[in-house]
Structures are given as structure tokens and as C-alpha cells.
Protein backbone atom coordinates (compact mmCIF):
# COMPACT_ATOMS: atom_id res chain seq x y z
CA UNK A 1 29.68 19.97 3.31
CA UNK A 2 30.79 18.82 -0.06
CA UNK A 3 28.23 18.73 -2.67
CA UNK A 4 28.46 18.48 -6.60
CA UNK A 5 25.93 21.29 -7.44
CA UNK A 6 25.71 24.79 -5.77
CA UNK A 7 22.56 24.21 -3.74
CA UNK A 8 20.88 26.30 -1.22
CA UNK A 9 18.45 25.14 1.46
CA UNK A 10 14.95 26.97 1.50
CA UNK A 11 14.35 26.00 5.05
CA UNK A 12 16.02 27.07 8.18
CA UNK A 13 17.91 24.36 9.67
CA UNK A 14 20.60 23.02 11.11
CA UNK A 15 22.90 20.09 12.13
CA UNK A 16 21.90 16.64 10.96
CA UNK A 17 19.17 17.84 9.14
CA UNK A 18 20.88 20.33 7.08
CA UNK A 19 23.14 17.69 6.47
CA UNK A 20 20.52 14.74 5.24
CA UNK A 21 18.45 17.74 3.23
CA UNK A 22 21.29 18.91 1.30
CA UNK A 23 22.40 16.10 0.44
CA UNK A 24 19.16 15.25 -0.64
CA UNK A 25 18.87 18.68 -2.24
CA UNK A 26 21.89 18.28 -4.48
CA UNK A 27 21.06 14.54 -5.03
CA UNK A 28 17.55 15.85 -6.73
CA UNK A 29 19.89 18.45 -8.81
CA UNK A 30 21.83 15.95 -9.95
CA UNK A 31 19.36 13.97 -11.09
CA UNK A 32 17.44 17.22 -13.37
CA UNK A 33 21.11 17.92 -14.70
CA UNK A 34 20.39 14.92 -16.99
CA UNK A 35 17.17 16.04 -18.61
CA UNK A 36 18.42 19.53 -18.62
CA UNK A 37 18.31 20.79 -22.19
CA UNK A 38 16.17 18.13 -23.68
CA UNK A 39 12.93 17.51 -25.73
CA UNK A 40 9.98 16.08 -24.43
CA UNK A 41 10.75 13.38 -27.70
CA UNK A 42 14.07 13.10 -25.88
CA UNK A 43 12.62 11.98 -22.83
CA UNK A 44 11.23 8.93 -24.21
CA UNK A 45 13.90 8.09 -26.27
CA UNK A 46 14.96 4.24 -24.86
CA UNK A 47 18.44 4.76 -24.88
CA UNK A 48 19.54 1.10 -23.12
CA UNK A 49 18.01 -2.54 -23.54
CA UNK A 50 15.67 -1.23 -20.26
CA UNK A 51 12.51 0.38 -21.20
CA UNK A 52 13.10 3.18 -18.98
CA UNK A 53 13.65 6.37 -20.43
CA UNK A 54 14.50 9.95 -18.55
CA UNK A 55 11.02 11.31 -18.69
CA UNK A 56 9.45 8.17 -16.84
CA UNK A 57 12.33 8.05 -14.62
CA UNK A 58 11.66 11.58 -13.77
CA UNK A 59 7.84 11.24 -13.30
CA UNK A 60 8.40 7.92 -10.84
CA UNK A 61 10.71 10.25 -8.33
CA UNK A 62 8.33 12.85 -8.22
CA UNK A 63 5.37 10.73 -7.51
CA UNK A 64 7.47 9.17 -4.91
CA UNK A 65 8.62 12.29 -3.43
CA UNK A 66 4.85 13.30 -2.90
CA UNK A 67 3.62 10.04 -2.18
CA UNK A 68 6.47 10.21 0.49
CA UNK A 69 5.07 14.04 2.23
CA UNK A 70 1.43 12.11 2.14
CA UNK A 71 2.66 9.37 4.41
CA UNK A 72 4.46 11.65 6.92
CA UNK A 73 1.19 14.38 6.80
CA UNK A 74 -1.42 11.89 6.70
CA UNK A 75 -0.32 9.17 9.09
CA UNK A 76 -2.61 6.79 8.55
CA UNK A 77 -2.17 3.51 10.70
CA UNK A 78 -4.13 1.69 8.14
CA UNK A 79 -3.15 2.59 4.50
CA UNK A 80 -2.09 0.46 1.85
CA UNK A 81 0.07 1.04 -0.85
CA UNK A 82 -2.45 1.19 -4.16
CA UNK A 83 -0.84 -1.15 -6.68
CA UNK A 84 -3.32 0.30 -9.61
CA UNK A 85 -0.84 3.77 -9.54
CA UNK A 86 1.77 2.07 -10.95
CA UNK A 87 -0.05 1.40 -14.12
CA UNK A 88 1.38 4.62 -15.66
CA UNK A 89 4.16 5.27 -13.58
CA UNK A 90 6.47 4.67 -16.02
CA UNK A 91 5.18 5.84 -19.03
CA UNK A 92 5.97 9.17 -20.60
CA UNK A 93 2.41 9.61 -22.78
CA UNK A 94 2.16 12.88 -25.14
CA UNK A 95 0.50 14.90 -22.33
CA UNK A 96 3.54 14.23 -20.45
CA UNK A 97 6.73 17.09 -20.32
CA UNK A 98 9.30 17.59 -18.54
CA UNK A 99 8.44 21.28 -17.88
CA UNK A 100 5.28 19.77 -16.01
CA UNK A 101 7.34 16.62 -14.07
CA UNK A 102 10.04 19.20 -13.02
CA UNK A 103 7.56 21.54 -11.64
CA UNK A 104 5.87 18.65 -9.49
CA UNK A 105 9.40 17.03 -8.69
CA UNK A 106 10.36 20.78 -7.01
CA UNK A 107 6.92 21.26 -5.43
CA UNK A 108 7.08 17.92 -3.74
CA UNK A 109 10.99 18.25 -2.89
CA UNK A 110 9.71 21.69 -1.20
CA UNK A 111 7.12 20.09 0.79
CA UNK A 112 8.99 17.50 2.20
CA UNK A 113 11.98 19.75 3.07
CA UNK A 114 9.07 21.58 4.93
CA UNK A 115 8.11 18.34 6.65
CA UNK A 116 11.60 17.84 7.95
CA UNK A 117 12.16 21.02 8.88
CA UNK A 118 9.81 21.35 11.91
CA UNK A 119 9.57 17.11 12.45
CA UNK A 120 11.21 15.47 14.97
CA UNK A 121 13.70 13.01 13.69
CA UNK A 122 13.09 10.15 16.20
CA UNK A 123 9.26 9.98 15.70
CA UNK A 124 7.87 7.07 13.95
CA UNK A 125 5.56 7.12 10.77
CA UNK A 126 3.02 4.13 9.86
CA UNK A 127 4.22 3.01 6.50
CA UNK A 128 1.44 1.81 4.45
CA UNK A 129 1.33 -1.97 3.62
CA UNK A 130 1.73 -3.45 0.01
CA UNK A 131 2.31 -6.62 -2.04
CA UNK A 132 6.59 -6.59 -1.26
CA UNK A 133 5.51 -5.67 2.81
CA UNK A 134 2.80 -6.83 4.30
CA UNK A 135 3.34 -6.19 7.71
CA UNK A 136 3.00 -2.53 9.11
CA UNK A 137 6.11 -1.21 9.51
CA UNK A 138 6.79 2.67 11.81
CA UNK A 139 10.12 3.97 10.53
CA UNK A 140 11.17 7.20 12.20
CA UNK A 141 11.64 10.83 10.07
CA UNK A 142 15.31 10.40 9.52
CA UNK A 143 15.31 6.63 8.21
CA UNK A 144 12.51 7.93 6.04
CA UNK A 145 15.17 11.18 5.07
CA UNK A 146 17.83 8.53 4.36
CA UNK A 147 15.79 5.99 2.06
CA UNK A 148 14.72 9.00 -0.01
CA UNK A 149 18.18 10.22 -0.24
CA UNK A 150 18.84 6.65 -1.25
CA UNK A 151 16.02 6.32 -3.48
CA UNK A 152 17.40 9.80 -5.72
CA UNK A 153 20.82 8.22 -5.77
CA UNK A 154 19.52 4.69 -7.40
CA UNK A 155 17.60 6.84 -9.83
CA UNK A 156 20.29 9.27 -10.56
CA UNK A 157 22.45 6.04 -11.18
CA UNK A 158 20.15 5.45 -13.90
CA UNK A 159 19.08 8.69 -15.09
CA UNK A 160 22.49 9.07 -15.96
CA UNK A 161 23.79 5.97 -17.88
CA UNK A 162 20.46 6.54 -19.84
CA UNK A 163 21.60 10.36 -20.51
CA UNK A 164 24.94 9.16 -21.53
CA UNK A 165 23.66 6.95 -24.22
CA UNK A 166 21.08 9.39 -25.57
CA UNK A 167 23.65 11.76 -26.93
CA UNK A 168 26.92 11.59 -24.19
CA UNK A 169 26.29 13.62 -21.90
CA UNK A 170 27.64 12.97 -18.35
CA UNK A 171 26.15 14.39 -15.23
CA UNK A 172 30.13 15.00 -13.89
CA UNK A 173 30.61 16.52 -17.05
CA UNK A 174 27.70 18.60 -17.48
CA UNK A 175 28.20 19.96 -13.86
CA UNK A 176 31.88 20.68 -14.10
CA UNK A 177 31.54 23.00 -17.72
CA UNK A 178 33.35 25.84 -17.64
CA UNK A 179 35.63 24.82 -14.51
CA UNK A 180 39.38 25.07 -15.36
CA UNK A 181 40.15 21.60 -14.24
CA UNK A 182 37.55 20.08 -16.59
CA UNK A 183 39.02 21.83 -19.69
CA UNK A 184 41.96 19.13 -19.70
CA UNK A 185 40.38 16.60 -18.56
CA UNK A 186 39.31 13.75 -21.06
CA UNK A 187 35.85 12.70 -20.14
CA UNK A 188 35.38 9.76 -22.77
């Protein structure tokens, strides 16, 4: 399967769910490719007219990515998404770093590859309720494995337009250094 970054599986699988996870796996490198090499200063740098900046960005997909394994473990037929969590979810304050948000972003990516690895694709999860969706919804494992693949994209999307304007870095660039084919090519 083509992916962008070398990236191994930790779990034993096969078929369509060594597909979905590594996509998913080199989606999530992807997306620490653009905070690779940076400051914690750096990481809350606004960069665009948004107020999102890489080390938020980076702290709202590993919350997800948790919040995500909780749902599948926990199953609960009654839970509601709590609104109050996204008071600091995107907010990079000075006990924030990007050492700590990477660490939790590959703990949680390891425990949902976990998940997946012994879950049956078809079964169907209770999704908690919120403001946006009221009504219960059950979505099976893999449309849960596909919106989180989904989700990484979006935020990679964005991760790296606000790279680019922090100091020009690409993500295709970055990831093809040091390949012949990138020498000549003009990346501006």
C-alpha cells in the first residue's frame, strides 16, 4: 500500500484493517512531521488570520484520539459529549509542550490500534450525544476507523498550511529530504 512515511504497524493484522490502520498510521505521521523540530514558542506562534496554532492543533487530535478508545472501551448507551472540555482544547498554555502532546498523541494512537485489532468491524458503538447531535447514534468499528482517518487528514490539512507559514516548511518537502527526485525539484 502506498504511504508517504515509512510506517510500521505494532499490531498483527491483516486485510482491511491493515489497510484503514496504516493509513491512519501514516496520516498521524504526517501530521507530527509538521511540529517536528520546533519550539514549544513555535507552537503557538499564529501563523494565519485563524487562531489556531500547531501546538493546539496537536493537543485537539490527541484528545480526540483518546476520547475516541473511551467510546469504543466504555460503551456507554447513555453518555454525552461534555461541552466544558473544550474550554482549553485549543489553547497551548506554558505547561503545555509538544514533547508531552506527542507522547499522549502516540499513547492514544497505540490504544486504539489495539482496539481495532481484536474488534469486530461490523459491531456498533453508542456514540455519545452533544449540542451538534442529539439523537443517539451506533456507528460500527470501521465507520468509526474511517472518520478518524478523516478527522487526521482535516487536521493535517491545517497543520500544514500553518507550518508553511511559520517558517516554509512543507510536509511533502520535509518527508521527501534527501530523496534524489526532490533535489531538482522546486518546491516554492
Amino acid at each position: 500500500m502506498g504511504t508517504y512515511t515509512s510506517v510500521t504497524l505494532a499490531v498483527d493484522v491483516k486485510g482491511e484493517k491493515a489497510d484503514l490502520l496504516t493509513l491512519l498510521a501514516d496520516q498521524r505521521a504526517l501530521l507530527k512531521v509538521t511540529v517536528r523540530g520546533l519550539t514549544d514558542e513555535q507552537a503557538r506562534q499564529r501563523t494565519t488570520v485563524s487562531e489556531l496554532t500547531l501546538g493546539p492543533l496537536l493537543k485537539h487530535v490527541a484528545r480526540g484520539e483518546h476520547e475516541v478508545v473511551k467510546v469504543m472501551t466504555e460503551r456507554d448507551e447513555n453518555a454525552e459529549f461534555d461541552v466544558s472540555r473544550l474550554g482549553d482544547e485549543y489553547t497551548f498554555g506554558p505547561d503545555d509542550t509538544l514533547e508531552h502532546w506527542l507522547a499522549e498523541y502516540d499513547r492514544a494512537a497505540a490504544q486504539f490500534d489495539e482496539f481495532i485489532a481484536t474488534a469486530d468491524m461490523d459491531e456498533l458503538i453508542p456514540q455519545p450525544t452533544a449540542p451538534w447531535a442529539p439523537e443517539r447514534a451506533w456507528l460500527s468499528v470501521r465507520s468509526i476507523v474511517a472518520h478518524r482517518l478523516r478527522e487526521t487528514a482535516h487536521h493535517c490539512g491545517h497543520a500544514d498550511i500553518i507550518r508553511e507559514a511559520l517558517d516554509g516548511q512543507s510536509t511533502m518537502q520535509a518527508i521527501s529530504e534527501g530523496a534524489e527526485w526532490a533535489e531538482d525539484y522546486d518546491w516554492s
